[in-house]
N, C-alpha and C. Protein backbone atom coordinates (compact mmCIF):
# COMPACT_ATOMS: atom_id res chain seq x y z
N UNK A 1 26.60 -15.49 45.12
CA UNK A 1 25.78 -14.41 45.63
C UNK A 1 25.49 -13.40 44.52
N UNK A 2 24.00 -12.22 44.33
CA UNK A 2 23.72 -12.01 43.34
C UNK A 2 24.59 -10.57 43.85
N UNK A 3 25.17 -9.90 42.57
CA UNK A 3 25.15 -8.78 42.75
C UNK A 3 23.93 -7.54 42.70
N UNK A 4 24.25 -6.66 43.45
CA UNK A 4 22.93 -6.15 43.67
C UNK A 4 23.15 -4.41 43.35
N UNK A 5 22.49 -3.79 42.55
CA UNK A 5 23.29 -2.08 41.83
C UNK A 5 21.62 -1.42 42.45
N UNK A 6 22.66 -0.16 42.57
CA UNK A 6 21.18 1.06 43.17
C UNK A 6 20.95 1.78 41.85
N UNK A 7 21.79 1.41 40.97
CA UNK A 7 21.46 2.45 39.89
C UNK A 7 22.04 1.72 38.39
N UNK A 8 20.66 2.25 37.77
CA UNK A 8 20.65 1.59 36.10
C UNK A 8 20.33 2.43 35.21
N UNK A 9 21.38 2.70 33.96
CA UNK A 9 20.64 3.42 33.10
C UNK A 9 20.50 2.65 31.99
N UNK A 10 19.33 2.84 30.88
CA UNK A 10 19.33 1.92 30.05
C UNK A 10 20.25 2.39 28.90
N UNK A 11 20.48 1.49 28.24
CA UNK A 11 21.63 0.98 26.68
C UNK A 11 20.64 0.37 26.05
N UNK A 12 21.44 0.83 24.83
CA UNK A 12 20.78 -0.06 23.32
C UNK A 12 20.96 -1.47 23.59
N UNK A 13 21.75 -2.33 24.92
CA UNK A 13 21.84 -4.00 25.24
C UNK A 13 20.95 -4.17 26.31
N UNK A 14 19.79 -3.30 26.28
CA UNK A 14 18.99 -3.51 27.29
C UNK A 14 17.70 -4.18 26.92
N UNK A 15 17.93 -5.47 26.72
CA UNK A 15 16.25 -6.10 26.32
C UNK A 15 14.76 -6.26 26.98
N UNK A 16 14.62 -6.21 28.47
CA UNK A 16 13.96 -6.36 29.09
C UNK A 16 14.09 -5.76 30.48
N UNK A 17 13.13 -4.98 31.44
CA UNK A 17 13.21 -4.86 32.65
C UNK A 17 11.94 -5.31 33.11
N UNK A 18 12.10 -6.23 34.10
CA UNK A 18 11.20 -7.12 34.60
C UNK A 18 10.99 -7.27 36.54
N UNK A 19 9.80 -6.97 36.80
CA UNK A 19 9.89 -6.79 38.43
C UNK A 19 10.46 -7.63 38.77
N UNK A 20 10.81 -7.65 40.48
CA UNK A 20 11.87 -8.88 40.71
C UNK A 20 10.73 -8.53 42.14
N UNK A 21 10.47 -9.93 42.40
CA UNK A 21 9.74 -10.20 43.72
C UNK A 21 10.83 -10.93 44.85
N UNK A 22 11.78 -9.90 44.92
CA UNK A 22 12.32 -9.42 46.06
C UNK A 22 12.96 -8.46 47.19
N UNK A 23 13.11 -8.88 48.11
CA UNK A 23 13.08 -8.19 49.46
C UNK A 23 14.33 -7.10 48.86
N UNK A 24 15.12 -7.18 48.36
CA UNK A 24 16.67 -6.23 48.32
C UNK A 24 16.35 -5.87 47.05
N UNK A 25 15.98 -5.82 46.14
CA UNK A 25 15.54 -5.39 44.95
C UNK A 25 14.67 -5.50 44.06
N UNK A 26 14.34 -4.35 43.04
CA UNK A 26 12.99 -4.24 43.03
C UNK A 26 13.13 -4.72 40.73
N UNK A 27 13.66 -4.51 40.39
CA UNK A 27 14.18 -4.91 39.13
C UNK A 27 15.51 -6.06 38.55
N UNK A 28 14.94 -6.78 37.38
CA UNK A 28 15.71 -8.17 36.65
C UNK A 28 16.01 -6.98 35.67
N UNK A 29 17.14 -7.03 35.12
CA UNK A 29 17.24 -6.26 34.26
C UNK A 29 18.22 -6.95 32.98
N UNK A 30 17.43 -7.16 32.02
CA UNK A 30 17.65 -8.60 30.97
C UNK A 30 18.48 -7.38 29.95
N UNK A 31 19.85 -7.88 29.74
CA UNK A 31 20.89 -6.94 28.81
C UNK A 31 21.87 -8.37 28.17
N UNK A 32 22.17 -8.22 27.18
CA UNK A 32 22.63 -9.41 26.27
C UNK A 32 23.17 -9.86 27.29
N UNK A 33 23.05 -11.05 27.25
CA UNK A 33 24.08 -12.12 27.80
C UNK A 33 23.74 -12.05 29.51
N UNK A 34 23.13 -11.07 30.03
CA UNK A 34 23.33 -11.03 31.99
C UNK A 34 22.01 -10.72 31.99
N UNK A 35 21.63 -10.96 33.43
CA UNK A 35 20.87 -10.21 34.28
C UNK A 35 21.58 -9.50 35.13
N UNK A 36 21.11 -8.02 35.54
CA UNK A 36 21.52 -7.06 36.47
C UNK A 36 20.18 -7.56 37.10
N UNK A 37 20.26 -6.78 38.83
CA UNK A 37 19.57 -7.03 39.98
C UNK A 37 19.70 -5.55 40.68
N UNK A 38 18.86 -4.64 40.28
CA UNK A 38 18.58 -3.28 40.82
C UNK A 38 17.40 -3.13 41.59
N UNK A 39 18.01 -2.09 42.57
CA UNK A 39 17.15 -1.70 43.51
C UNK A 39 16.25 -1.16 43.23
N UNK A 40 16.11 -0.40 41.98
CA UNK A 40 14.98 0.81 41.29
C UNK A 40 13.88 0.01 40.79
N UNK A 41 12.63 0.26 40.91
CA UNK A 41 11.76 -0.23 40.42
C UNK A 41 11.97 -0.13 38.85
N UNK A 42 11.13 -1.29 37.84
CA UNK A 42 11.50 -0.78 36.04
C UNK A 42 10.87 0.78 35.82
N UNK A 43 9.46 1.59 36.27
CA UNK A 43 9.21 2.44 36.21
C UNK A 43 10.01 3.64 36.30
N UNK A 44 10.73 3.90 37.47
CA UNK A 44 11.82 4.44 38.07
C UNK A 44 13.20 4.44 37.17
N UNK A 45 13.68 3.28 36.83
CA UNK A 45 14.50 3.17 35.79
C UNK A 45 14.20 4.14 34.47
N UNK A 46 12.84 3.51 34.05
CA UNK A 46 12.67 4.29 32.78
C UNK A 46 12.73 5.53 32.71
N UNK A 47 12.26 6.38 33.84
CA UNK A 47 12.22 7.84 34.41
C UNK A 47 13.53 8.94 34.16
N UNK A 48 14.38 7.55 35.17
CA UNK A 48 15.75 7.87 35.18
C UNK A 48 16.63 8.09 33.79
N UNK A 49 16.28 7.12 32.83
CA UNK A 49 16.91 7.33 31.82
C UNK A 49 16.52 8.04 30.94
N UNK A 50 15.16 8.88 30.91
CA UNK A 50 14.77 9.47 29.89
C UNK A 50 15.10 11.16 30.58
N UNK A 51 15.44 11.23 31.82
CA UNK A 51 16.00 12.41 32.41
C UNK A 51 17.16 12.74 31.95
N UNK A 52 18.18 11.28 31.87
CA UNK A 52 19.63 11.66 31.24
C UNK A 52 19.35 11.66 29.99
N UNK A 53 18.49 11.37 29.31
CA UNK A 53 18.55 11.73 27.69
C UNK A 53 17.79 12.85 27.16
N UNK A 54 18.06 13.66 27.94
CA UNK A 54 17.30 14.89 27.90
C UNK A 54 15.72 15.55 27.75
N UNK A 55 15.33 14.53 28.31
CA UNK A 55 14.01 14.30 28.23
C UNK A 55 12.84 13.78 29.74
N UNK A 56 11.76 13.46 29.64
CA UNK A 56 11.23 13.37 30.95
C UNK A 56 10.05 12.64 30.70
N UNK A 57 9.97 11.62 31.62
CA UNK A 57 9.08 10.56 31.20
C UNK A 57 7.67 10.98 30.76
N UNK A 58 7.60 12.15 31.26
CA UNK A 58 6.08 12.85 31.23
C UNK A 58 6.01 13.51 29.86
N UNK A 59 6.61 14.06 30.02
CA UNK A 59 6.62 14.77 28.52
C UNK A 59 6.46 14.01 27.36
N UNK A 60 7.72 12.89 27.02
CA UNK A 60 8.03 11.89 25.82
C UNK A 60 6.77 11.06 25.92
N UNK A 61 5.80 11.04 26.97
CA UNK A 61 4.87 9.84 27.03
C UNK A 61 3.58 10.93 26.48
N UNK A 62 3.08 12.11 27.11
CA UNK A 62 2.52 13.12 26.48
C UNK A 62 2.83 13.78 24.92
N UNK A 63 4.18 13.34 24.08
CA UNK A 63 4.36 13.60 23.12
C UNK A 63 3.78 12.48 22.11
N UNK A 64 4.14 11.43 22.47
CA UNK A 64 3.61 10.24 22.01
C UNK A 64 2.15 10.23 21.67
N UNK A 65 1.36 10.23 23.15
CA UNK A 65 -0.07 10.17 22.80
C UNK A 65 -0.65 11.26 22.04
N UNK A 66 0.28 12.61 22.25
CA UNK A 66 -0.30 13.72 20.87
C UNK A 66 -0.42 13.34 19.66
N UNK A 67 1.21 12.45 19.38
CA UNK A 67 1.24 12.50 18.15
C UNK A 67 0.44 10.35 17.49
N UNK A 68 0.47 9.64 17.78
CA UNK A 68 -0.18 8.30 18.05
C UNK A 68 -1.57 8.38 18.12
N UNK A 69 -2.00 8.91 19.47
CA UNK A 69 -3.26 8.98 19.58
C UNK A 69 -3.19 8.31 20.90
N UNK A 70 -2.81 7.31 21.26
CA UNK A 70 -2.27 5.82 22.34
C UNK A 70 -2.43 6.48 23.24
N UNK A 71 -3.22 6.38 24.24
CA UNK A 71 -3.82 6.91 26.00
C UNK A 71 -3.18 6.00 26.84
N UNK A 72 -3.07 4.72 26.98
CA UNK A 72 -3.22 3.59 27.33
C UNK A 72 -1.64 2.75 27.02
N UNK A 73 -0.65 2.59 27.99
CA UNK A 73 0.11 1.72 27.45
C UNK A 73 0.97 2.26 26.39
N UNK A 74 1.69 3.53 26.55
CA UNK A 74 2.05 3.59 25.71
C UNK A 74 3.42 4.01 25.36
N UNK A 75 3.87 3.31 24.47
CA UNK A 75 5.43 3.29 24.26
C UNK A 75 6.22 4.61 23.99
N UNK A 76 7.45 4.18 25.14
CA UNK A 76 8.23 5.07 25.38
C UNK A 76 9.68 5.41 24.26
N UNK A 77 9.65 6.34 23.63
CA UNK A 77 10.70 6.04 23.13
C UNK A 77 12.12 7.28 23.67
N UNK A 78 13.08 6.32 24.51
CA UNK A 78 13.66 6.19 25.39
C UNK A 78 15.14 7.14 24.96
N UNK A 79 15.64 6.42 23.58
CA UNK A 79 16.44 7.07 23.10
C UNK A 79 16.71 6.97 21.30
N UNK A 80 15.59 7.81 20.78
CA UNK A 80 15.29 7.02 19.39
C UNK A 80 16.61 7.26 18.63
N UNK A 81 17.46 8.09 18.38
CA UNK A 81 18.55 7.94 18.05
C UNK A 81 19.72 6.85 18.01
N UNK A 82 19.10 6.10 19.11
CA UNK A 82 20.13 4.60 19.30
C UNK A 82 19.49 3.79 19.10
N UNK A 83 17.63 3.70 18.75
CA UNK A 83 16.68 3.04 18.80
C UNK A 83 16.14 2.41 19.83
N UNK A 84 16.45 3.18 20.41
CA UNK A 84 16.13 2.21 22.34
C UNK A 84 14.20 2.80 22.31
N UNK A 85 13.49 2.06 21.99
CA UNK A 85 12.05 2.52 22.43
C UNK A 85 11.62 1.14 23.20
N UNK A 86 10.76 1.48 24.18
CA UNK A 86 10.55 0.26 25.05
C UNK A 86 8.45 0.54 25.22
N UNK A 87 8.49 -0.54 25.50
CA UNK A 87 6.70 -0.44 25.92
C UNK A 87 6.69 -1.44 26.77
N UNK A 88 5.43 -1.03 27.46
CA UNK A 88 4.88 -1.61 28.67
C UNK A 88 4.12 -2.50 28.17
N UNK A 89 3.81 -3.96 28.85
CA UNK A 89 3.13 -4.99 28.83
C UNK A 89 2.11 -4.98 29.49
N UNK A 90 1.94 -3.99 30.76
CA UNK A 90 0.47 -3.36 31.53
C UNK A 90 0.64 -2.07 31.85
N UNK A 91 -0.13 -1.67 32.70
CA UNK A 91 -0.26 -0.12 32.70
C UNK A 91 1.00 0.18 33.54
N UNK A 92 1.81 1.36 33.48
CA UNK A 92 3.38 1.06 33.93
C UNK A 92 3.12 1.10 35.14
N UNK A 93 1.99 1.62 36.05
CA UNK A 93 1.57 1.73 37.32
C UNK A 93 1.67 0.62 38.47
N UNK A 94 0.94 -0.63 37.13
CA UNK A 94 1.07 -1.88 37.84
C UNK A 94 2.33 -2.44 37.87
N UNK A 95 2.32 -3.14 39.72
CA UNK A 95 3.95 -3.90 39.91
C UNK A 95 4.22 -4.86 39.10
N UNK A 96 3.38 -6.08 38.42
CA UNK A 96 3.67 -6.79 37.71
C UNK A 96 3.90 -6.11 35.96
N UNK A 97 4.04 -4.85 35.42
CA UNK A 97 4.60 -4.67 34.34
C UNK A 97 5.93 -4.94 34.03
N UNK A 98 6.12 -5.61 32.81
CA UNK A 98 7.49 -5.64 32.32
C UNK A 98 7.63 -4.71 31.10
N UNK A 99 8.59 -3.91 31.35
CA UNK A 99 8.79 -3.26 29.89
C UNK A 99 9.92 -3.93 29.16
N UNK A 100 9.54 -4.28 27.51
CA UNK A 100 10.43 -4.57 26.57
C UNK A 100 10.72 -4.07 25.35
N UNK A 101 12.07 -3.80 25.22
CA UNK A 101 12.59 -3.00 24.11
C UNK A 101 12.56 -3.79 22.62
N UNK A 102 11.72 -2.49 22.08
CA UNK A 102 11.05 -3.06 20.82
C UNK A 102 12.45 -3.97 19.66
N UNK A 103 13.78 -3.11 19.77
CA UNK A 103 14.25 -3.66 18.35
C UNK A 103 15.30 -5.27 18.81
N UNK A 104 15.10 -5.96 20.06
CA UNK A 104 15.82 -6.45 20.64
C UNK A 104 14.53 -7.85 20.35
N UNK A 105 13.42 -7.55 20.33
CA UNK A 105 12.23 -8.72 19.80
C UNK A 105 12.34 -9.23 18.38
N UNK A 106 12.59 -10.72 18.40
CA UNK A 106 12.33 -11.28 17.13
C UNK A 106 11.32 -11.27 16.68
N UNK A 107 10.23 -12.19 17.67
CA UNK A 107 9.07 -12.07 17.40
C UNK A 107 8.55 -12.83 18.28
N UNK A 108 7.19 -12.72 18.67
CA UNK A 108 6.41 -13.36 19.75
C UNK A 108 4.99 -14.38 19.47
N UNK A 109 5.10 -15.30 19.95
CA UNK A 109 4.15 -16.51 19.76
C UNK A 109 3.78 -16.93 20.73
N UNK A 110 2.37 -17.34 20.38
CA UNK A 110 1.58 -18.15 21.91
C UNK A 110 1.95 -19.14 22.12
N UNK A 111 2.22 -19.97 23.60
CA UNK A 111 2.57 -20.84 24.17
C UNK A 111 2.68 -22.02 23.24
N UNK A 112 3.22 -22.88 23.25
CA UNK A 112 2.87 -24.69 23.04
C UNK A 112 2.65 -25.15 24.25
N UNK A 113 2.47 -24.82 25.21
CA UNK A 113 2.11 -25.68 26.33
C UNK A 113 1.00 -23.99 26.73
N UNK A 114 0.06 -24.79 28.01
CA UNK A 114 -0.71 -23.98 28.41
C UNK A 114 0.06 -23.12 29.94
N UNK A 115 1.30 -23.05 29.69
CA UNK A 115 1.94 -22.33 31.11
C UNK A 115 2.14 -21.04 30.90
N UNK A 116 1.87 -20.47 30.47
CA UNK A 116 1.95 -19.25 29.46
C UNK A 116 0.95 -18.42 28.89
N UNK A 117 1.18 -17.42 28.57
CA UNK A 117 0.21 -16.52 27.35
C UNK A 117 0.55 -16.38 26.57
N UNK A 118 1.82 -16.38 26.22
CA UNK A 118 2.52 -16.00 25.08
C UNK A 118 4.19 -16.35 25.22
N UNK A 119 4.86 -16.15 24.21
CA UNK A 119 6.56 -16.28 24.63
C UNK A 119 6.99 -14.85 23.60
N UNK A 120 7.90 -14.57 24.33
CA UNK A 120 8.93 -13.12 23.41
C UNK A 120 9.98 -14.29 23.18
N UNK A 121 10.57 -13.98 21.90
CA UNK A 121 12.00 -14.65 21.42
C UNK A 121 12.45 -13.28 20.75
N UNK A 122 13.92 -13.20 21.68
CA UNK A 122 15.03 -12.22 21.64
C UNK A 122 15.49 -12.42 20.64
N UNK A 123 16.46 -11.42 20.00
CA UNK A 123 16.96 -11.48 18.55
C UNK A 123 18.58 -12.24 19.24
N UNK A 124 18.82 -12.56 20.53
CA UNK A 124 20.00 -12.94 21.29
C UNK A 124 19.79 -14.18 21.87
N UNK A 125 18.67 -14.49 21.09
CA UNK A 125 18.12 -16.59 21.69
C UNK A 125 17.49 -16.40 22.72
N UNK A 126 17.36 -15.64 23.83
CA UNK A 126 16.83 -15.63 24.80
C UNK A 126 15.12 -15.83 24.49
N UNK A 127 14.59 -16.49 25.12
CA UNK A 127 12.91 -17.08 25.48
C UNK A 127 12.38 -16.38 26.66
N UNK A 128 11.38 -15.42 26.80
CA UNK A 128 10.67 -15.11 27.75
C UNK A 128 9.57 -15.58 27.77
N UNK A 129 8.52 -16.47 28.56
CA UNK A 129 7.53 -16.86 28.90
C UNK A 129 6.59 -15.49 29.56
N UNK A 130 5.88 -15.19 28.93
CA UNK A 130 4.81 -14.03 29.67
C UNK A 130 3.43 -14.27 29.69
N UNK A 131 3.19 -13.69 31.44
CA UNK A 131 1.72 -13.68 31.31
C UNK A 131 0.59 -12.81 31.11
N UNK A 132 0.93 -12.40 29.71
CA UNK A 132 0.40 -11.10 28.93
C UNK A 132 0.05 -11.84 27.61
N UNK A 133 -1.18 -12.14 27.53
CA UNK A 133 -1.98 -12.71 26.04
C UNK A 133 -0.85 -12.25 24.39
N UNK A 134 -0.86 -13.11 24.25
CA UNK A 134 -0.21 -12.84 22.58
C UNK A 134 -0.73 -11.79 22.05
N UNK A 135 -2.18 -11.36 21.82
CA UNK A 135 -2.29 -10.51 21.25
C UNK A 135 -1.95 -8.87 21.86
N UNK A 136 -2.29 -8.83 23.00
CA UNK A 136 -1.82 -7.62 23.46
C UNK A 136 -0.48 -7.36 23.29
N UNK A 137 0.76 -8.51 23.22
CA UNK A 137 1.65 -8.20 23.04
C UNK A 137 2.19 -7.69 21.25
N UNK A 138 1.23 -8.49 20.69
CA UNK A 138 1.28 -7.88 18.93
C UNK A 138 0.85 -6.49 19.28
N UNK A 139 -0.36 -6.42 19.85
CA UNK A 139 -0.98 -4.42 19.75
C UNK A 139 0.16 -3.92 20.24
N UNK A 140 1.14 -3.61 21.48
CA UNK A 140 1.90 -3.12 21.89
C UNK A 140 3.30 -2.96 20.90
N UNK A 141 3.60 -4.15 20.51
CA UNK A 141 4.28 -4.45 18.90
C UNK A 141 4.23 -3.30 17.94
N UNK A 142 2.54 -3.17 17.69
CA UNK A 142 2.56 -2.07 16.46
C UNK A 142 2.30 -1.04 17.16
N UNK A 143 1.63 -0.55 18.13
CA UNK A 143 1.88 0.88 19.02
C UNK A 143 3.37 1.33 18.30
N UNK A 144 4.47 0.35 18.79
CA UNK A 144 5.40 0.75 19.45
C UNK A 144 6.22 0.95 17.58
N UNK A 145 5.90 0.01 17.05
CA UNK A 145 6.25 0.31 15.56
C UNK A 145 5.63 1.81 14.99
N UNK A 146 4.29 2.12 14.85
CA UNK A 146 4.01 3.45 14.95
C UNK A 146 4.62 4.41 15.52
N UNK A 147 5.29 4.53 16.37
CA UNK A 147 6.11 5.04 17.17
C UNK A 147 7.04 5.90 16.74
N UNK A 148 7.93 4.53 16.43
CA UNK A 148 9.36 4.61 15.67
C UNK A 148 9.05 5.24 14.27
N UNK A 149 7.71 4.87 13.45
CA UNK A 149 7.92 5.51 11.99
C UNK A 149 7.59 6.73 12.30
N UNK A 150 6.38 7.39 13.22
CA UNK A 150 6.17 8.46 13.24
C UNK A 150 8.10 9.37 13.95
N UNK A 151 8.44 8.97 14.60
CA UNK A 151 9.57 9.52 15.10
C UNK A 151 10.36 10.08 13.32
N UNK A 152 10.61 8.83 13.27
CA UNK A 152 11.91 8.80 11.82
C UNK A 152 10.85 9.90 10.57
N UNK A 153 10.16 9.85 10.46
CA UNK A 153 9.15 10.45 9.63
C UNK A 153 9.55 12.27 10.43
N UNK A 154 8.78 12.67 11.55
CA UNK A 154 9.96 13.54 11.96
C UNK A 154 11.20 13.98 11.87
N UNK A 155 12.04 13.16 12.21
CA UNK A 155 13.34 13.21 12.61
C UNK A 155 13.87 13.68 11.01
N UNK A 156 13.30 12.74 9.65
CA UNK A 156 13.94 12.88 8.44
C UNK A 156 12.62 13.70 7.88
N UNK A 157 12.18 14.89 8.16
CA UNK A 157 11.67 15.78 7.62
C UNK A 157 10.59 15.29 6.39
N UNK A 158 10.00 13.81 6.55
CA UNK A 158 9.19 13.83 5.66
C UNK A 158 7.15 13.56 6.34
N UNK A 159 7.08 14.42 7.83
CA UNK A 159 6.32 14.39 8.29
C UNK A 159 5.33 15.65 7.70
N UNK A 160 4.10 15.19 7.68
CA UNK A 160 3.22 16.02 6.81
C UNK A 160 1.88 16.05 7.24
């Protein structure tokens, strides 16, 4: 039987949160080695954890597009100090978005078979099959890389 949690906060072992199309819960929540099975939608999650990190999804997502430019899709960075930044694969609105944490991606390639749009390969072996075009997942890639340099570029005082 699956275990089933009302509450998730994310960790730097958090690779993926992925809708779950079921009745008792609303999030897969892909962390080395397990899946968790939460009640919180991934949106909700992300919310949640950027509240405990002193921060608020609105804001860090409004800081972003100030400083990026990115309207659209755009990566959250969650807890840049531990490197936890995550981005959305569709607009976070939609139920079928998965968000995945950028430093936990090896790298991503289009299908060998046509069942697919693309595959994520985890830096932990794990294979995700997604149905989100390869390339959108590269743009979201460098969004989310922009991100992180503009952060560290901040963070180490050589922003100009």
């Amino acid at each position: 039987m699956k275990e089933i949690q009302s509450h998730y906060l994310i960790t730097d072992q958090t690779t993926a949160l992925l809708p779950a199309r079921n009745q008792e819960y609303f999030t897969d929540v892909l962390a080395r080695n397990q899946t968790l099975h939460i009640t919180k939608t991934p949106l909700e999650i992300i919310k949640e954890t950027c509240i405990q990190q002193f921060s608020s999804y609105t804001g860090i997502r409004e800081a972003v597009m100030h400083q990026i430019g990115y309207k659209r899709k755009v990566p959250i960075p969650i807890n840049p100090f531990q490197n936890i930044y995550a981005f959305p694969t569709l607009s976070p609105n939609d139920p079928d978005c998965v968000w995945l944490f950028y430093h936990h991606i090896h790298q991503i390639k289009p299908p060998p078979t046509p069942h697919a749009n693309s595959i994520v390969y985890f830096k932990d072996g794990f294979e995700l099959p997604m149905d989100v075009s390869y390339h959108v997942l590269e743009k979201q890639m460098f969004r989310t890389a922009m991100c992180v340099h503009r952060f560290e570029q901040v963070r180490f005082g050589t922003f100009y």
